[in-house]
N, C-alpha and C. Protein backbone atom coordinates (compact mmCIF):
# COMPACT_ATOMS: atom_id res chain seq x y z
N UNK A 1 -1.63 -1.39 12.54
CA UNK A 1 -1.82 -0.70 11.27
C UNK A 1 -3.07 -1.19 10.55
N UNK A 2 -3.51 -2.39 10.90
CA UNK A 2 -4.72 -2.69 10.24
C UNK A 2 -5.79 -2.30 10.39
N UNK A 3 -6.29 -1.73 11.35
CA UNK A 3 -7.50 -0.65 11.55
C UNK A 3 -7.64 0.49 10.97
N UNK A 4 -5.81 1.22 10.50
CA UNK A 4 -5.78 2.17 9.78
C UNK A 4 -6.30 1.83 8.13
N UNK A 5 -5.35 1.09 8.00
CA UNK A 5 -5.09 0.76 6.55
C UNK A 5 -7.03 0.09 6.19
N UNK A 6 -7.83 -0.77 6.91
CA UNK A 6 -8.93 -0.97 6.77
C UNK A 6 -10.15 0.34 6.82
N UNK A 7 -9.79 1.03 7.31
CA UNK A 7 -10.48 2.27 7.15
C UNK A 7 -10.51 3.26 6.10
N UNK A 8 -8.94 2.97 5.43
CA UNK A 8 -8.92 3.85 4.29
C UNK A 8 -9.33 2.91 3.34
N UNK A 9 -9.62 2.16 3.33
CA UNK A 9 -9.99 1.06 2.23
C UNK A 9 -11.49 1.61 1.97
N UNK A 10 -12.34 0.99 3.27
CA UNK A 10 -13.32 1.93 3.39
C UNK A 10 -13.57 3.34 2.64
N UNK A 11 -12.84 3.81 3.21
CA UNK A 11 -13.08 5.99 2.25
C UNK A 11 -13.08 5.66 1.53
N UNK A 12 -12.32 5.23 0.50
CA UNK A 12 -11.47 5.07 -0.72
C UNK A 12 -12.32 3.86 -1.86
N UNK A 13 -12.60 3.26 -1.49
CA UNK A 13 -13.74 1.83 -2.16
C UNK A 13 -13.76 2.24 -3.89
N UNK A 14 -13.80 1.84 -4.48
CA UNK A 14 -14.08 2.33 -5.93
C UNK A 14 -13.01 3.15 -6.57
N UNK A 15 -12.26 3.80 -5.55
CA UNK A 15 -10.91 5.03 -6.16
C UNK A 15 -9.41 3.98 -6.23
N UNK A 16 -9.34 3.43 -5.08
CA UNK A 16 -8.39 2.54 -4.93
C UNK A 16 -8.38 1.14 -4.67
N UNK A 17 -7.73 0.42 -5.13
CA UNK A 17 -7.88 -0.96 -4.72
C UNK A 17 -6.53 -0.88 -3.87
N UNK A 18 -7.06 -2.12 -2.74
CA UNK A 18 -6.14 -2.44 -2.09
C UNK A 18 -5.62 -4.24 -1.81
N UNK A 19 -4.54 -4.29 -1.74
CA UNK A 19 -4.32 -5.76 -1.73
C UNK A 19 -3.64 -6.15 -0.50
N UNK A 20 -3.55 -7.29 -0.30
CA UNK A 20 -2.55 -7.57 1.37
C UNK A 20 -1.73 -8.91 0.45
N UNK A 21 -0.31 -8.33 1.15
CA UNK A 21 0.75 -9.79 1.08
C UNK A 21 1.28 -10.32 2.29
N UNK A 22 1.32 -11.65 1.67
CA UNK A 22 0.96 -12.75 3.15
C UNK A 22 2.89 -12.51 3.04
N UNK A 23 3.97 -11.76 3.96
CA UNK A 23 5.22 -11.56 3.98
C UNK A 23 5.85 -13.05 4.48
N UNK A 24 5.13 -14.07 4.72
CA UNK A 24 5.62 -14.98 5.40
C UNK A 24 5.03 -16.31 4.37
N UNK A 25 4.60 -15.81 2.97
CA UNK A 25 3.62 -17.24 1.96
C UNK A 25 4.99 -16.76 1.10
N UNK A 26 5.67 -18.34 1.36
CA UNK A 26 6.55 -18.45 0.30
C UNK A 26 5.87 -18.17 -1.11
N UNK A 27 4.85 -18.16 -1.11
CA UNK A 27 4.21 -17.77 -2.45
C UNK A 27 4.68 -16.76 -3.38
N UNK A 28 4.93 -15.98 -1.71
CA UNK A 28 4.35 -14.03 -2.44
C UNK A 28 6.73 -13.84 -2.08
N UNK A 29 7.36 -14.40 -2.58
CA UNK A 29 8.66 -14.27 -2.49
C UNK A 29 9.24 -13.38 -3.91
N UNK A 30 8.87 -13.58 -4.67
CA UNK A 30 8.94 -13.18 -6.30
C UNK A 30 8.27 -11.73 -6.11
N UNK A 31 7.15 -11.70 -5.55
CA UNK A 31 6.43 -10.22 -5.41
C UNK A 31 7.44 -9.59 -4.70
N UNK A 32 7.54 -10.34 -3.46
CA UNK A 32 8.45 -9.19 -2.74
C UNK A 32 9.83 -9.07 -2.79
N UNK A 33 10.60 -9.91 -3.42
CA UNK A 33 11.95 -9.29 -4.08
C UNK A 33 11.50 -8.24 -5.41
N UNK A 34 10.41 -8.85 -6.50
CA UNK A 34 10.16 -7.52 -6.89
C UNK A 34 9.86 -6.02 -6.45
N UNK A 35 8.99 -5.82 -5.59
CA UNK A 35 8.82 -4.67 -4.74
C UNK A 35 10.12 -4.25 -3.96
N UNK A 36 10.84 -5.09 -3.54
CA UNK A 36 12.14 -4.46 -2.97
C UNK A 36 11.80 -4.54 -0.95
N UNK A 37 10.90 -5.56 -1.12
CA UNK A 37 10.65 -5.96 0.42
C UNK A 37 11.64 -6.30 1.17
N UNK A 38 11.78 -5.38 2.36
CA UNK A 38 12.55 -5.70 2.97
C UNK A 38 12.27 -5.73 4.61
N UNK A 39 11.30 -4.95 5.38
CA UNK A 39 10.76 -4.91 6.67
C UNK A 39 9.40 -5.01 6.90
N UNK A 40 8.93 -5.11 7.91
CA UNK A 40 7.49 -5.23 7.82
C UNK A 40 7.30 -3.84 9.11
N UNK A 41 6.01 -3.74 8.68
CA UNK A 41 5.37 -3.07 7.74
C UNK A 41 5.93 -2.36 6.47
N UNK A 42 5.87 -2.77 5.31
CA UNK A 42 5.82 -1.71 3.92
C UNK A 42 4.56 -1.56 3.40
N UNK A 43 4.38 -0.63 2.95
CA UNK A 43 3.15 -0.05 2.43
C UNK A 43 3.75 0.35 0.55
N UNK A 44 2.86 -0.16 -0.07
CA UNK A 44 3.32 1.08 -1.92
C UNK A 44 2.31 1.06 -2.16
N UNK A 45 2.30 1.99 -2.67
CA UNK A 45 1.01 3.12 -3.61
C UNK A 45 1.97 2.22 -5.42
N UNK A 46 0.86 1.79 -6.10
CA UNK A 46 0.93 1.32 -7.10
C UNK A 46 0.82 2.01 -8.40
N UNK A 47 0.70 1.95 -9.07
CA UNK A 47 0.15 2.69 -10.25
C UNK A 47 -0.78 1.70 -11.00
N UNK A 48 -1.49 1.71 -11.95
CA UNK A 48 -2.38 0.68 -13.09
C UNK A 48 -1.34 -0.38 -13.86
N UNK A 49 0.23 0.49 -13.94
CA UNK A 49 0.51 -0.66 -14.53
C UNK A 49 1.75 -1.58 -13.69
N UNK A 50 1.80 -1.57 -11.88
CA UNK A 50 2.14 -2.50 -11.02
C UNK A 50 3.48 -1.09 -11.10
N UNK A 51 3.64 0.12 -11.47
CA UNK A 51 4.81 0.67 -10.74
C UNK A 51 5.20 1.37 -9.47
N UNK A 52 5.97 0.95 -8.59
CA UNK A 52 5.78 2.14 -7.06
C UNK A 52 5.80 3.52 -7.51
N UNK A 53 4.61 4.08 -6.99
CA UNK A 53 4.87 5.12 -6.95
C UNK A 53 5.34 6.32 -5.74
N UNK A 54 4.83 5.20 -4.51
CA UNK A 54 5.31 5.83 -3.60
C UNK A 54 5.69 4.79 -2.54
N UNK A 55 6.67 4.53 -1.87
CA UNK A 55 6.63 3.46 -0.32
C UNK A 55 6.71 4.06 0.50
N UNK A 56 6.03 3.24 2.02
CA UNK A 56 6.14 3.80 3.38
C UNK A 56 6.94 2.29 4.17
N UNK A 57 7.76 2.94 4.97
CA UNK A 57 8.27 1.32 6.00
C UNK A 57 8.03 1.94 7.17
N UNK A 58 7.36 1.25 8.29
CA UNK A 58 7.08 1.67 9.17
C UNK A 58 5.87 2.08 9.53
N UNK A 59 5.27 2.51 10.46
CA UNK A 59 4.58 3.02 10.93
C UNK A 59 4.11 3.84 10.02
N UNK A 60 2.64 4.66 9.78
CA UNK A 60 2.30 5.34 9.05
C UNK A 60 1.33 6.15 9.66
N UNK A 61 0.66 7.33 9.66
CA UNK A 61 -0.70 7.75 10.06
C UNK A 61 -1.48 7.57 8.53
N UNK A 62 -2.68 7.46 9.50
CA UNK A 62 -3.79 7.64 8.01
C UNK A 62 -3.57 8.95 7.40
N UNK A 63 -3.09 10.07 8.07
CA UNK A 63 -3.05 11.60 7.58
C UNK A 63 -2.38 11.05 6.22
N UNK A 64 -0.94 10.52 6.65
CA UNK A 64 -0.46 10.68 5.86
C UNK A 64 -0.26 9.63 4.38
N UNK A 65 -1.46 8.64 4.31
CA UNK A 65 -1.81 7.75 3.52
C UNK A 65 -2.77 9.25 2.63
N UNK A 66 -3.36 9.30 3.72
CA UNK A 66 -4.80 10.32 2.74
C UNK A 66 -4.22 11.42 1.80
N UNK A 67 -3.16 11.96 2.39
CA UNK A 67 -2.35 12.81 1.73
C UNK A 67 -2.36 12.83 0.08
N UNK A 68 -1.40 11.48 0.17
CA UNK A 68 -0.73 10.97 -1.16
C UNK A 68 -2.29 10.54 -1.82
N UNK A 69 -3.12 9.89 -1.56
CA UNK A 69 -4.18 9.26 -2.01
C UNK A 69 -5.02 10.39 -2.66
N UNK A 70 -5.04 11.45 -1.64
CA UNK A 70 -5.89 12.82 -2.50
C UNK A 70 -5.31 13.36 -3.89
N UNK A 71 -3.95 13.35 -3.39
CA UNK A 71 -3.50 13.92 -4.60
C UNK A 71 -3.71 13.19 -5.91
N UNK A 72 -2.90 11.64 -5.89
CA UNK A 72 -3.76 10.84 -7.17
C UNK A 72 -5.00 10.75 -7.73
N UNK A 73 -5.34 10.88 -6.38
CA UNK A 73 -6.99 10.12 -6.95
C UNK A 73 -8.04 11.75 -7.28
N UNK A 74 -7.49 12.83 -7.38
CA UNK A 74 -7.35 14.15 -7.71
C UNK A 74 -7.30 14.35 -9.60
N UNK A 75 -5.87 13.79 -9.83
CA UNK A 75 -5.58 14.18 -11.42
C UNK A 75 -6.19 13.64 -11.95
């Protein structure tokens, strides 16, 4: 997934920010009981003020990242 997900980072540069969590840094444990982490791969589309607006678990195509991403980054 990281070739995907690095590519849309790419398109996207300036429209979206993107972040990575280390699922295994006791650090990021608080994040991810907040988010509602539960498998790996999860993917969320955020909002400005940290709300999901959308999750993916699993596998994803870029189609369908670009999808959701057009539409936000649209209104």
């Amino acid at each position: 997934m990281a070739p995907v997900v690095h590519g849309l980072e790419v398109d996207y540069f300036g429209k979206i920010d993107f972040y990575y969590v280390d699922a295994d840094d006791p650090a990021t444990r608080e994040l991810q009981r907040q988010l509602g982490f539960n498998y790996q791969p999860e993917f969320y589309l955020l909002d400005g003020s940290g709300n999901v607006i959308k999750k993916w678990i699993g596998f994803v195509s870029a189609d369908e990242f670009r999808a959701e991403f057009d539409r936000l980054v649209q209104q």
